[in-house]
C-alpha atoms as a PDB file:
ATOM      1  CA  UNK A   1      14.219 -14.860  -7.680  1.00  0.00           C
ATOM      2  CA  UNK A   2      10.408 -13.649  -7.436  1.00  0.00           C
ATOM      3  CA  UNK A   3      10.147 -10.127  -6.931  1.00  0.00           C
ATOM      4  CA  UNK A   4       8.948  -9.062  -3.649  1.00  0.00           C
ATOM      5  CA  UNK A   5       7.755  -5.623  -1.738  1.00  0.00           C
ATOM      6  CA  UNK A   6       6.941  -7.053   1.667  1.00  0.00           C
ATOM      7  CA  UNK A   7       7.137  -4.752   4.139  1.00  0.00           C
ATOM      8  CA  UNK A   8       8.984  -2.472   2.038  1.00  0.00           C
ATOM      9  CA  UNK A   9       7.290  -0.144   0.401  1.00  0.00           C
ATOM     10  CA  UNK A  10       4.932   2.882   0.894  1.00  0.00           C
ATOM     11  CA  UNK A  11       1.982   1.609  -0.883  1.00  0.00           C
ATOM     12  CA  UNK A  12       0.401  -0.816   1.485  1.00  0.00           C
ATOM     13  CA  UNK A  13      -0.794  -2.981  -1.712  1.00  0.00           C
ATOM     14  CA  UNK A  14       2.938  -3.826  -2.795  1.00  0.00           C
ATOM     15  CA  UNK A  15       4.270  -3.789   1.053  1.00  0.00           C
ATOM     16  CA  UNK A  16       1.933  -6.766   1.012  1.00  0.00           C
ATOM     17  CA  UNK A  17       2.722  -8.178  -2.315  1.00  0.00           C
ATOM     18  CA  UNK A  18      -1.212  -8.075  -2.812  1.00  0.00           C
ATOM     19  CA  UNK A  19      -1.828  -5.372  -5.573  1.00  0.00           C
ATOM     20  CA  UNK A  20      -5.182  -6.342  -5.501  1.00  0.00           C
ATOM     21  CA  UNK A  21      -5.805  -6.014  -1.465  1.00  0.00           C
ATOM     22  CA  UNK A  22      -7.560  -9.018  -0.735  1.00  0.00           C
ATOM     23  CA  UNK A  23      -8.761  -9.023   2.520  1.00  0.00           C
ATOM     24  CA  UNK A  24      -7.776 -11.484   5.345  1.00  0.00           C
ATOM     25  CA  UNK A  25      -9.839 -14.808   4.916  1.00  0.00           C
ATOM     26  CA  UNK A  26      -9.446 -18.094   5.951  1.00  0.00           C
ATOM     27  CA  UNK A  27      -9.139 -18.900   2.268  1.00  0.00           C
ATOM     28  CA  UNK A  28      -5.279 -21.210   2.428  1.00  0.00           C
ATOM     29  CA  UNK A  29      -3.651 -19.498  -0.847  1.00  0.00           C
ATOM     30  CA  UNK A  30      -0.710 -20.446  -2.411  1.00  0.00           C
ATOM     31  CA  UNK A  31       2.273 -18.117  -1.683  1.00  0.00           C
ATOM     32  CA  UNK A  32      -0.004 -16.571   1.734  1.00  0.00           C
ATOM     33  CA  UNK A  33       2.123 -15.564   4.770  1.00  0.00           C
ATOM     34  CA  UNK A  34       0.085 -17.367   8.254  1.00  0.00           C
ATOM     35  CA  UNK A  35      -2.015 -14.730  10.169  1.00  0.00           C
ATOM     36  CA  UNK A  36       0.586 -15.211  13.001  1.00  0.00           C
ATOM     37  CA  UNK A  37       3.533 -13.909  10.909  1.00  0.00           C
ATOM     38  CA  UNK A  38       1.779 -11.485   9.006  1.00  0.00           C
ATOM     39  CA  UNK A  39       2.303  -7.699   9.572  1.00  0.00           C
ATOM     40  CA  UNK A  40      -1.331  -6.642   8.596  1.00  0.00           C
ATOM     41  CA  UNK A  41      -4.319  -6.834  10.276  1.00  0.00           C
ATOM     42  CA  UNK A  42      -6.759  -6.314   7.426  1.00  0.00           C
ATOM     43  CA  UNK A  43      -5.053  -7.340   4.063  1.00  0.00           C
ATOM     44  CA  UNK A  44      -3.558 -10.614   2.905  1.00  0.00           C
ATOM     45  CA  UNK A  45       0.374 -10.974   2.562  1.00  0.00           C
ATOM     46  CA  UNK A  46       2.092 -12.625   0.619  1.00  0.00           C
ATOM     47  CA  UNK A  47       5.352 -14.592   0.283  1.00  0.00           C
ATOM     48  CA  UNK A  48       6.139 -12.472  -2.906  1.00  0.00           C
ATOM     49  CA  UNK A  49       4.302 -10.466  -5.650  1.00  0.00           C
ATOM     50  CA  UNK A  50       3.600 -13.681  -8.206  1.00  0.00           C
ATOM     51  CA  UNK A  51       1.292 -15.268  -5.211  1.00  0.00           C
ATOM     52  CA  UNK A  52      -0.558 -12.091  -4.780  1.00  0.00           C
ATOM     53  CA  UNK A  53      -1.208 -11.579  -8.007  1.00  0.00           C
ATOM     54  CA  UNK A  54      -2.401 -15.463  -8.576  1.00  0.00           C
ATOM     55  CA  UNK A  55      -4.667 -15.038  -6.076  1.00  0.00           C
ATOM     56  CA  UNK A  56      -6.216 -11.657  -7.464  1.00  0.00           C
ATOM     57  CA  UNK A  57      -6.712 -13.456 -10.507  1.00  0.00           C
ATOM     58  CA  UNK A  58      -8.429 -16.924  -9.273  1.00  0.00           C
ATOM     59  CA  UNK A  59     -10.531 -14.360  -7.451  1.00  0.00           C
ATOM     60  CA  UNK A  60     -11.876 -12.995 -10.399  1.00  0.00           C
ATOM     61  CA  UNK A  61     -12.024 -15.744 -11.868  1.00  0.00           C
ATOM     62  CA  UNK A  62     -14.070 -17.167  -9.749  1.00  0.00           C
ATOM     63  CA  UNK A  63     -16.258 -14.359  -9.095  1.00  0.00           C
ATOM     64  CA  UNK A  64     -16.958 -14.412 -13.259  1.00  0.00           C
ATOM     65  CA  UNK A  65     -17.797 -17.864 -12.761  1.00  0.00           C
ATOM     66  CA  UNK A  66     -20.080 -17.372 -10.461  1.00  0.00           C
ATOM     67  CA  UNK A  67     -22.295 -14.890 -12.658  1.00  0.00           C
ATOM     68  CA  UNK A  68     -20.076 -11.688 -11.861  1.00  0.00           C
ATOM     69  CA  UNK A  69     -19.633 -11.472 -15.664  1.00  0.00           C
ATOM     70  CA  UNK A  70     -20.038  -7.923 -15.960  1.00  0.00           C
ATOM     71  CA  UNK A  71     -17.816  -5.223 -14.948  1.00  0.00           C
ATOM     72  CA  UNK A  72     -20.387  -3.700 -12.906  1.00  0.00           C
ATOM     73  CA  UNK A  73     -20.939  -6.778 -10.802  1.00  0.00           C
ATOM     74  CA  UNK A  74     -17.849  -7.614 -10.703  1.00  0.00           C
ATOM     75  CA  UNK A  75     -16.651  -5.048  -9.396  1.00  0.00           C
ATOM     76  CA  UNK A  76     -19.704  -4.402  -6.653  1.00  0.00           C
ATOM     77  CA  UNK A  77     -18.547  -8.064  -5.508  1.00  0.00           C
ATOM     78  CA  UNK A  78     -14.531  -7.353  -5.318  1.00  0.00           C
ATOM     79  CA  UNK A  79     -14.505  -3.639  -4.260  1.00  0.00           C
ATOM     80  CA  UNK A  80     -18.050  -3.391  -2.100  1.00  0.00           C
ATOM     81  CA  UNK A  81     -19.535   0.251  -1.788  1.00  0.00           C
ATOM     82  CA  UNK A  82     -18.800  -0.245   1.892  1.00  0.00           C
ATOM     83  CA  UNK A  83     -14.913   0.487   1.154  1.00  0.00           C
ATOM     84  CA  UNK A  84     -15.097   2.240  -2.359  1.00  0.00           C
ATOM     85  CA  UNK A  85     -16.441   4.565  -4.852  1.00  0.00           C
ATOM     86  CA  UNK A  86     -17.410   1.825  -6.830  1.00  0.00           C
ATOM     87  CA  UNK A  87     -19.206   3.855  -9.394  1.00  0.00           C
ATOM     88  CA  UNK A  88     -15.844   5.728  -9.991  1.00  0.00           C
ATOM     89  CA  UNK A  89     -14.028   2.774  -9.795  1.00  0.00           C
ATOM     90  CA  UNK A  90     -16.607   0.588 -12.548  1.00  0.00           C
ATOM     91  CA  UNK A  91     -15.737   3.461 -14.772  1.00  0.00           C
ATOM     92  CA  UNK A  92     -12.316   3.569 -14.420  1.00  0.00           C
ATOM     93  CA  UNK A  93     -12.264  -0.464 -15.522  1.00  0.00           C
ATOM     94  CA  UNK A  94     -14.476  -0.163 -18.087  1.00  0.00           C
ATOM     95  CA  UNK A  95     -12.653   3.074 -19.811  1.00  0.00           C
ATOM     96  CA  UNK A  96      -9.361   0.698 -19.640  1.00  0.00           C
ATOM     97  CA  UNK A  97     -10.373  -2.543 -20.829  1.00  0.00           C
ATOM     98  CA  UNK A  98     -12.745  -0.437 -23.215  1.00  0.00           C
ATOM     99  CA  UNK A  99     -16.537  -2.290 -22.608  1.00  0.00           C
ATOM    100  CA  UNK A 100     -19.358  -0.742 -20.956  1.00  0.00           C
ATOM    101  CA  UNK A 101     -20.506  -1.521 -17.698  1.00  0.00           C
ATOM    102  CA  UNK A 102     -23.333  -4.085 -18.234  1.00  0.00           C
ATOM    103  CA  UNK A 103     -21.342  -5.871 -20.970  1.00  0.00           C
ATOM    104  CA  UNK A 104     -21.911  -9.380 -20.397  1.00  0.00           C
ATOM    105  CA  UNK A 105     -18.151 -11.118 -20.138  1.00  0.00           C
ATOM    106  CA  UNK A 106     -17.939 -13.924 -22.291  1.00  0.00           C
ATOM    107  CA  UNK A 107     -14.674 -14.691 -22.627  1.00  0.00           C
ATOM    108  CA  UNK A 108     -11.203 -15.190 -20.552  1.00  0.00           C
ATOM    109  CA  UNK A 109      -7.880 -15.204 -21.839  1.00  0.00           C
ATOM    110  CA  UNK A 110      -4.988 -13.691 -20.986  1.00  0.00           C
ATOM    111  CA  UNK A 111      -4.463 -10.652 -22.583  1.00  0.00           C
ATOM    112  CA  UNK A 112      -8.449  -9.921 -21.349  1.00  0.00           C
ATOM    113  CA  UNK A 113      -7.138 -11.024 -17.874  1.00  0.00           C
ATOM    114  CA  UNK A 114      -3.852  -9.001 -17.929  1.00  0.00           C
ATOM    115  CA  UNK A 115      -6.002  -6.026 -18.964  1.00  0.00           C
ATOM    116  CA  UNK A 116      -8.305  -6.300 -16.222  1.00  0.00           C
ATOM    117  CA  UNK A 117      -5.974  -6.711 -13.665  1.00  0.00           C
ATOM    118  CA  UNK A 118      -3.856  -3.549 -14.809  1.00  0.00           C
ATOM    119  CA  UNK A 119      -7.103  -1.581 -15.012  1.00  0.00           C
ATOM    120  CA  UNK A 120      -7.875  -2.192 -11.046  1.00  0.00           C
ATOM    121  CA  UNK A 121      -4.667  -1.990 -10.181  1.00  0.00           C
ATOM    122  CA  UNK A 122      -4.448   1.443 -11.451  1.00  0.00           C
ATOM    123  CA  UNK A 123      -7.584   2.062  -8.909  1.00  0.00           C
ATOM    124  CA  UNK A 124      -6.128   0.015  -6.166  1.00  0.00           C
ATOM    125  CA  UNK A 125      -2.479   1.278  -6.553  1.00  0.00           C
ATOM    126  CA  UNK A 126      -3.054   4.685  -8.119  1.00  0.00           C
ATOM    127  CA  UNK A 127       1.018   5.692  -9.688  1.00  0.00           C
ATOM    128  CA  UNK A 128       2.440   2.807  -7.972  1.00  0.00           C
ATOM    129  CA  UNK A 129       0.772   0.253 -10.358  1.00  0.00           C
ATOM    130  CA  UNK A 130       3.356   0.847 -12.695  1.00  0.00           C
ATOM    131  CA  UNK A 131       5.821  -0.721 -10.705  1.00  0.00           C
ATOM    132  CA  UNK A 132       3.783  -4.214 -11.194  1.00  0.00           C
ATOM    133  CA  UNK A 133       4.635  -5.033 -14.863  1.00  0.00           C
ATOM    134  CA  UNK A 134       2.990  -6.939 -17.235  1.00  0.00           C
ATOM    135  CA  UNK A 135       5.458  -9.571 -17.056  1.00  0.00           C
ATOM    136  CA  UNK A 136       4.840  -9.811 -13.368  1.00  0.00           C
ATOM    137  CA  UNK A 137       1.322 -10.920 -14.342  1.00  0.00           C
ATOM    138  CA  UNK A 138       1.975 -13.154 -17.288  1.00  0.00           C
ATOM    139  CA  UNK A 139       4.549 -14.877 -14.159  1.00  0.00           C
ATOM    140  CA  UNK A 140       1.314 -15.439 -12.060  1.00  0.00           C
ATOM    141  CA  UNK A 141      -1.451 -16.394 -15.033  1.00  0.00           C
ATOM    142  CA  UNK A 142       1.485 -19.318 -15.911  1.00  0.00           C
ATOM    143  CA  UNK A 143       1.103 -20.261 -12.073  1.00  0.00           C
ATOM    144  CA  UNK A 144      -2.823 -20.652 -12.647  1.00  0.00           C
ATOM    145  CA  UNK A 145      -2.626 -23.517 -15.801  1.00  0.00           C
ATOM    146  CA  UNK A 146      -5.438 -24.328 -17.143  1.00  0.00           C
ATOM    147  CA  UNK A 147      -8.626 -23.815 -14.104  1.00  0.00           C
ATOM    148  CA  UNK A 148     -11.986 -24.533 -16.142  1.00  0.00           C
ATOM    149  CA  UNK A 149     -13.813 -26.637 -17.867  1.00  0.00           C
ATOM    150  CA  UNK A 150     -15.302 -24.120 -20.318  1.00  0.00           C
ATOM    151  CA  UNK A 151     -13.636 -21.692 -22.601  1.00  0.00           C
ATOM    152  CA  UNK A 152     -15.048 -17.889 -22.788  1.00  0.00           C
ATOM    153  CA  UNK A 153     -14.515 -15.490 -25.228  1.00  0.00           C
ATOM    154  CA  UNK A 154     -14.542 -11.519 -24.962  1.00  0.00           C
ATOM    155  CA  UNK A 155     -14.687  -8.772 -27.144  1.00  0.00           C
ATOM    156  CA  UNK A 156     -12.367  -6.030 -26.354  1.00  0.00           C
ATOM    157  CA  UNK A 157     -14.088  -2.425 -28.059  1.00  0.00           C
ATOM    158  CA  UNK A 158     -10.919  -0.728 -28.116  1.00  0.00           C
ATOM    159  CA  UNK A 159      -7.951  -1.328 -30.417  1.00  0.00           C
ATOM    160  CA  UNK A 160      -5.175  -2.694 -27.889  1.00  0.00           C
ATOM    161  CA  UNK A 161      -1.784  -3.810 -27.911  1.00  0.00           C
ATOM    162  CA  UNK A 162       0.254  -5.652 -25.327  1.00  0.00           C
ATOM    163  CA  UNK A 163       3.055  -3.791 -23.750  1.00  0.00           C
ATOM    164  CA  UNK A 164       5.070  -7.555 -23.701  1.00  0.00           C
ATOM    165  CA  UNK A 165       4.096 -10.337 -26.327  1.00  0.00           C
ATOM    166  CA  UNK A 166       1.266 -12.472 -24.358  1.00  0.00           C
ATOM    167  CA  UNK A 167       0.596 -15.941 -24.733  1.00  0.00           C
ATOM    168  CA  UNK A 168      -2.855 -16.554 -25.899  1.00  0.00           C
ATOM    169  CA  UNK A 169      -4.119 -19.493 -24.255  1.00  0.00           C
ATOM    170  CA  UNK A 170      -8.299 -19.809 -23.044  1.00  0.00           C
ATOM    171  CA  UNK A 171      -8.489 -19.968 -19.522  1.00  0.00           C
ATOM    172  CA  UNK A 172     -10.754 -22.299 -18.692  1.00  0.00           C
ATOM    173  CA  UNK A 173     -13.552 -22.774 -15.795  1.00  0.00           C
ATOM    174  CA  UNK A 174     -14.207 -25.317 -13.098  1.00  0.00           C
END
């Protein structure tokens, strides 16, 4: 059984099962509760935590794609100033994954995906993020397969070892 938080729990992120608070589009995810059944006016819900965090990741992913490939652009485009302290918040990511700012991003796989999603989780979750494990991400980067054409590579500047064996596969661009 997927694990789920809907409506059940204090930190509106996981009572949506969207750790990564995507707001309300039109956008037809996989796993997305309708507007008409969902409890939440601004923020996406999900059907359980795997779809939310799927659709955090092909977010990123697709914001990287799209020449977001550094952590300060990346993060202007997913957390605008409008709604955070994105200076704070750039630092935060880059102090986790261990690259500065401007580092350009050139390459994806998943234990640089699983680290970036635990670093802004920890920003958009604050102590609750632990309660997302790593497992619960390697559950939704298996739902993604393989999404690119292209392979990436990145240089992590900090020694690092997965909390759970990860499988190292390149994900790839569209």
């Amino acid at each position: 059984m997927s694990k789920s938080f809907l409506n059940n729990h204090a930190v509106r992120g996981l009572r949506n099962n969207n750790p990564g608070n995507l707001v309300r589009t039109p956008d037809a995810w996989q796993g997305k509760i309708p507007f008409p059944q969902s409890k939440d006016a601004k923020f996406e819900q999900f059907n359980s935590l795997k779809w939310g965090l799927r659709a955090m990741l092909k977010d990123l992913i697709h914001d990287i794609n799209k020449g977001k490939n550094t952590v300060t652009k990346l993060i202007n485009e997913y957390a605008p100033k409008s709604e955070n302290n994105t200076k704070a918040y750039i630092l935060s990511v880059c102090k986790s994954i261990g690259v500065k700012p401007d580092d350009k991003i050139t390459a994806i796989n998943n234990e640089f995906l699983t680290l970036l999603v635990r670093a802004i989780l920890k920003v958009e979750l604050g102590g609750a993020h632990t309660e997302v494990k790593d497992s619960d991400i390697q559950q939704a980067l298996e739902l993604l397969g393989d999404v690119s054409t292209k392979s990436l590579t990145v240089t992590i500047k900090k020694n690092f070892k997965p909390l759970l064996p990860v499988l190292t596969f390149l994900v790839l661009f569209f």
